[in-house]
Protein backbone atom coordinates (compact mmCIF):
# COMPACT_ATOMS: atom_id res chain seq x y z
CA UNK A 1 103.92 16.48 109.94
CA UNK A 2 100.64 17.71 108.26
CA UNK A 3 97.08 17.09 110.20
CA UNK A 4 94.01 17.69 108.99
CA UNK A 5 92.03 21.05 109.98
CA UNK A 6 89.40 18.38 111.47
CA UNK A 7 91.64 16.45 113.72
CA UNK A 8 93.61 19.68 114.80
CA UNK A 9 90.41 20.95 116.21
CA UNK A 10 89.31 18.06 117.59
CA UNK A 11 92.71 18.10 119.15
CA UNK A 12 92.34 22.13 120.40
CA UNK A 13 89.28 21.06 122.10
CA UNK A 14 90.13 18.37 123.97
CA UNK A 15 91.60 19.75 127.24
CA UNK A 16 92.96 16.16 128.70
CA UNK A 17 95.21 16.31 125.94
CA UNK A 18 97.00 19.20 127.30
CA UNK A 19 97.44 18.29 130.84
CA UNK A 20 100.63 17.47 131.18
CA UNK A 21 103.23 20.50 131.10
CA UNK A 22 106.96 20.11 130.44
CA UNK A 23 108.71 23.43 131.00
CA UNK A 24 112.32 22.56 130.19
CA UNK A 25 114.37 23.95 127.43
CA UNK A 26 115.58 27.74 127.19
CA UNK A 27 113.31 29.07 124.67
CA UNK A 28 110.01 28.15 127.11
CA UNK A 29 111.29 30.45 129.29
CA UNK A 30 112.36 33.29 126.73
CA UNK A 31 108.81 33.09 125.18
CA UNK A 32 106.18 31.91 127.17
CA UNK A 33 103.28 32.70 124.62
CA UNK A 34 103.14 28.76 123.50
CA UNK A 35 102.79 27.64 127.48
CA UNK A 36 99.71 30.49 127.63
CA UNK A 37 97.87 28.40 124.40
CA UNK A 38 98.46 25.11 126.04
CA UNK A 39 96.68 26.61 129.58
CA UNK A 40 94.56 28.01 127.59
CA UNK A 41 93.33 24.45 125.78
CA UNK A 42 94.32 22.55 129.30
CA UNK A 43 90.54 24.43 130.75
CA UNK A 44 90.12 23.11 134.07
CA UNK A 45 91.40 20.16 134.12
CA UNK A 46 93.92 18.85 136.39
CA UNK A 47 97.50 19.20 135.47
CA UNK A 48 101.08 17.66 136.05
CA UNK A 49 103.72 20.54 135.66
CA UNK A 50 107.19 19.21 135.50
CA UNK A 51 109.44 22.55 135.48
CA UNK A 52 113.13 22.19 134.70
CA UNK A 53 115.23 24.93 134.65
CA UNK A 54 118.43 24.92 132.30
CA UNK A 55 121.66 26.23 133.54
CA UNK A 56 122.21 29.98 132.36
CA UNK A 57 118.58 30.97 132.76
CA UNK A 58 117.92 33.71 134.38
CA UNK A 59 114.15 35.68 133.92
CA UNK A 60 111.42 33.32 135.44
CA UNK A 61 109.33 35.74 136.11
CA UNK A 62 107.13 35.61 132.65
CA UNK A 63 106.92 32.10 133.27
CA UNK A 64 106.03 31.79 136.70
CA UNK A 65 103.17 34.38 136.50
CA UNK A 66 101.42 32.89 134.12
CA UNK A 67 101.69 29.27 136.13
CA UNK A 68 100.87 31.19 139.01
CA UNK A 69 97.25 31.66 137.93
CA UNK A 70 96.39 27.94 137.21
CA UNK A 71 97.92 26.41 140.97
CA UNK A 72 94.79 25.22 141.75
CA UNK A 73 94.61 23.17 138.97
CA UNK A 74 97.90 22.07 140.10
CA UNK A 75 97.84 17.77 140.89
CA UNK A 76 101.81 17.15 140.54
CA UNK A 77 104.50 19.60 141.00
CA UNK A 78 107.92 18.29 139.80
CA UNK A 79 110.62 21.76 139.99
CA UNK A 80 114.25 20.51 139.02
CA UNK A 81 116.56 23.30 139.79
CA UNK A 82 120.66 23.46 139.29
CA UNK A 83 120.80 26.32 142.24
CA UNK A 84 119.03 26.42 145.48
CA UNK A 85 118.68 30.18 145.17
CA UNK A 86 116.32 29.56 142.28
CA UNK A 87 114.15 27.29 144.16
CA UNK A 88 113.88 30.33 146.31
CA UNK A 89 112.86 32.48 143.51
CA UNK A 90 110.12 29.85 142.25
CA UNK A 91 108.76 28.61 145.28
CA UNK A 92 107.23 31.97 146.64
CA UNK A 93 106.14 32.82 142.77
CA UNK A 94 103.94 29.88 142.77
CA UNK A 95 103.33 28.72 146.61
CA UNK A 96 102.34 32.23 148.17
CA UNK A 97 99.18 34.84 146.70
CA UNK A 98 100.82 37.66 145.26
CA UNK A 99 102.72 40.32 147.04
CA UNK A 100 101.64 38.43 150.50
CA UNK A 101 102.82 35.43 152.68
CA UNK A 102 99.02 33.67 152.77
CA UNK A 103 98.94 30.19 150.73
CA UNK A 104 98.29 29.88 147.10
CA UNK A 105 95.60 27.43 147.53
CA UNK A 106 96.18 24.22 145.59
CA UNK A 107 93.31 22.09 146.05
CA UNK A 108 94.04 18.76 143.61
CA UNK A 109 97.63 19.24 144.51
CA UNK A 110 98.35 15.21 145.09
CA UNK A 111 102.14 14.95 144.62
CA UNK A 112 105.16 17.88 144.98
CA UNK A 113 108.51 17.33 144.21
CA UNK A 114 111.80 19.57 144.32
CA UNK A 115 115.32 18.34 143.13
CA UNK A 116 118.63 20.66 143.23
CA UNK A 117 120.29 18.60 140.89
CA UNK A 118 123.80 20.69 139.91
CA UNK A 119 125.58 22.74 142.71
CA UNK A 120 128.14 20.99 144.00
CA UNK A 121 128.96 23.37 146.91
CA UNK A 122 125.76 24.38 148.02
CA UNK A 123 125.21 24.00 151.88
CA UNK A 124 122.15 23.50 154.00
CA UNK A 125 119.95 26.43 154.72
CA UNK A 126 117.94 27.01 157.29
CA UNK A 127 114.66 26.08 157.28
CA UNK A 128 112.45 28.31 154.75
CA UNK A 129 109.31 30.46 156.11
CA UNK A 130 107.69 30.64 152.60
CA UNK A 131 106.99 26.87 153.56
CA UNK A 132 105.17 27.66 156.37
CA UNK A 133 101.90 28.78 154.15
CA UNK A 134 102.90 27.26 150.76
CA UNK A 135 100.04 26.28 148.80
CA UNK A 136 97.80 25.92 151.52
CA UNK A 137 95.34 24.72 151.43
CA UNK A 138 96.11 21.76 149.83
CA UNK A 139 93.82 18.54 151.13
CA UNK A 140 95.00 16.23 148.68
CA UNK A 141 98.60 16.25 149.41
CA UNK A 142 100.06 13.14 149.99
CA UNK A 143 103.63 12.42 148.67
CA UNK A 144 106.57 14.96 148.89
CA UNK A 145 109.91 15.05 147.38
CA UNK A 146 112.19 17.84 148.82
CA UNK A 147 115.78 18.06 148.63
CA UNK A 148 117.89 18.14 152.22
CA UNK A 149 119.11 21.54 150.82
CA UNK A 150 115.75 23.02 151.09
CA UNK A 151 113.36 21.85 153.88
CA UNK A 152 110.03 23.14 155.20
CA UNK A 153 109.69 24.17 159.09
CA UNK A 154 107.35 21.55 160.95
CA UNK A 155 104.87 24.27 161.63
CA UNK A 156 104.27 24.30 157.63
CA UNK A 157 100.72 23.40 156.88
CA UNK A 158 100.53 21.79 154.12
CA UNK A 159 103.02 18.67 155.78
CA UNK A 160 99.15 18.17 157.78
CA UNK A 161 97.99 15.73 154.92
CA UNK A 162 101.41 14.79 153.54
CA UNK A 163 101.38 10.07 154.03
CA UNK A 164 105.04 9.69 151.82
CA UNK A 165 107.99 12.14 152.78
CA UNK A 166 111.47 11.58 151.10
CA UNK A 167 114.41 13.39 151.12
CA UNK A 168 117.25 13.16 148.82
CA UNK A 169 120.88 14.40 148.85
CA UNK A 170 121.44 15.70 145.48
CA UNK A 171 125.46 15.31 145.47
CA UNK A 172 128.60 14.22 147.24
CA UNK A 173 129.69 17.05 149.00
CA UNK A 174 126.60 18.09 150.19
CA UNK A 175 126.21 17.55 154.19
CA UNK A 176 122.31 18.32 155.04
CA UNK A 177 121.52 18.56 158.76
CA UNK A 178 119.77 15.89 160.13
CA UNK A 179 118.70 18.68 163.21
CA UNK A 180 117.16 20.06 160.19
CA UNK A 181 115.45 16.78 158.87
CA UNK A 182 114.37 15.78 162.34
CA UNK A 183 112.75 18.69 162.69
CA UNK A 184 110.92 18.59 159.10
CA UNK A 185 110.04 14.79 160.05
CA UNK A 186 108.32 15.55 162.81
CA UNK A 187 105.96 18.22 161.23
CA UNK A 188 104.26 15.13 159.67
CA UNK A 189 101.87 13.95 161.68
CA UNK A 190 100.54 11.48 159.68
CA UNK A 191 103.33 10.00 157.86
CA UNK A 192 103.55 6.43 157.03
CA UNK A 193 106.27 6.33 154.54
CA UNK A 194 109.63 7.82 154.59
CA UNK A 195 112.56 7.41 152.59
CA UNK A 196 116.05 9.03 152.65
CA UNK A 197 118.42 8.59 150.08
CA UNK A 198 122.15 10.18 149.28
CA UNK A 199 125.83 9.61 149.16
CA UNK A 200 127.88 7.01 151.53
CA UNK A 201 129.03 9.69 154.07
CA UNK A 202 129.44 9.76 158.04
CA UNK A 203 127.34 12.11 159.41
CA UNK A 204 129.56 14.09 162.37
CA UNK A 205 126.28 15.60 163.66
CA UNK A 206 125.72 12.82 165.80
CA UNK A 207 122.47 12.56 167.75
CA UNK A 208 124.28 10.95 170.90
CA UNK A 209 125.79 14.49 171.34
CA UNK A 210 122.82 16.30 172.25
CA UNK A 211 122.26 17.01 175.83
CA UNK A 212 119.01 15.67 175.81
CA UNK A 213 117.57 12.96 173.23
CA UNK A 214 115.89 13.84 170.37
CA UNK A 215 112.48 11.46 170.21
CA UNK A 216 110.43 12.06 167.51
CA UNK A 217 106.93 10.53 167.72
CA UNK A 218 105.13 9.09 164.40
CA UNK A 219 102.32 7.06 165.13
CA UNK A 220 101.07 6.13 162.32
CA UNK A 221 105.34 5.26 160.36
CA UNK A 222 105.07 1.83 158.88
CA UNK A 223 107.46 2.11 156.72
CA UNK A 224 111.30 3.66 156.59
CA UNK A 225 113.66 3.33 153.07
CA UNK A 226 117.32 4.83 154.13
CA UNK A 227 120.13 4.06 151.96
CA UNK A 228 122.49 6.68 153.62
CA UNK A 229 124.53 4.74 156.25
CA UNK A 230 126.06 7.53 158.53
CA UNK A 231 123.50 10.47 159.40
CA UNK A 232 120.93 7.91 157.89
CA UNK A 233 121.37 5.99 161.59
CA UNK A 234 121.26 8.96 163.10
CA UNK A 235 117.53 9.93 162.01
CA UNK A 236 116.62 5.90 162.75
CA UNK A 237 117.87 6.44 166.54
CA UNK A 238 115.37 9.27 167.15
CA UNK A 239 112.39 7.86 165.73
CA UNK A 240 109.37 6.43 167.89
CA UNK A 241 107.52 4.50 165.49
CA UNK A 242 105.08 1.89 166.67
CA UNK A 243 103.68 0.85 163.70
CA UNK A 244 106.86 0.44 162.25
């Protein structure tokens, strides 16, 4: 399609048009020179970065630096993944300053979400410490999506100003810990909303067999969305809620 010189440059100078940043199909990755023109144009205005990684790519690293650089004009994070391991590779790129573990400060960071969407026989980690400093500070966090394959420690900051916490179970044969999601829960001390969605299994880690009870206190919970029967009862049991 042909545009005039006029409107292209009216285009090129108009940074809201280039806010929103799909990184999803092989050749982004390859050659990253067209996402450096669309930074470039984007200025300083806020942007939504959805980041998809295709099956069968491997170098990131071109990519992520230059994303790296621009986190603070970060306001929604959306990383779809087919491997946890590359989660792990993307995470401290963009979450951490370079070569250190302090925060990559990401200050109109509003929404972050992380989906494993592919590996059918991944298995629950334990909890990751290049949470415990990611993107911090971030004040305007509020909603968080985070796959039950990879979940923060509650002593991660930037879970301070987080309001809407789900979780999601990205396949069948996945069996997250709900030790582990207990523990992420309660790092949210102000949470109002959380949700938990997955497959229809029984979870065999069953709260009643701890040897003391698990109570986790959230003050300000109004609102709870499970739709994962077995361990999905187990996380209701242990919950304190008030305002619920």
């Amino acid at each position: 399609m042909l545009v005039s010189s006029s409107w292209r440059n009216m285009a090129n100078a108009t940074p809201q048009l280039w806010r929103h940043l799909h990184i999803r199909r092989p050749h982004q990755f390859a050659d990253p020179a067209g996402l450096w023109k669309r930074l470039e144009k984007s200025g300083q205005c806020p942007l939504d970065v959805v980041l998809k990684v295709p099956p069968g790519v491997i170098d990131l690293q071109p990519t992520l630096a230059l994303l790296h650089h621009h986190v603070r004009q970060f306001r929604v994070l959306d990383i779809d993944v087919p491997d946890p391991k590359i989660a792990d590779t993307i995470l401290p790129s963009l979450a951490l300053s370079d070569g250190t573990s302090r925060g990559n400060p990401a200050s109109l960071l509003e929404e972050l979400r992380i989906s494993i969407y592919e590996d059918p026989h991944a298995s629950p980690d334990e909890h990751k410490l290049y949470f415990e400093h990611a993107f911090y500070p971030a004040p305007r966090l509020r909603n968080i999506t985070l796959s039950a394959l990879r979940l923060p420690p509650p002593s991660s900051k930037f879970l301070s100003t987080v309001a809407t916490f789900a979780i999601t179970t990205g396949t069948e044969d996945e069996s997250p810990s709900v030790l582990s999601m207990l523990d992420s829960i309660e790092g949210v001390p102000h949470l109002k909303y959380l949700k938990y969605t997955g497959y229809e299994f029984f979870s065999y880690q069953n709260t009643y067999s701890l040897n003391h009870p698990r109570i986790v206190l959230l003050p300000h919970l109004e609102v709870v969305d499970v739709i994962v029967p077995g361990c999905g009862l187990d996380i209701l049991q242990c919950l304190e809620a008030p305002s619920l």
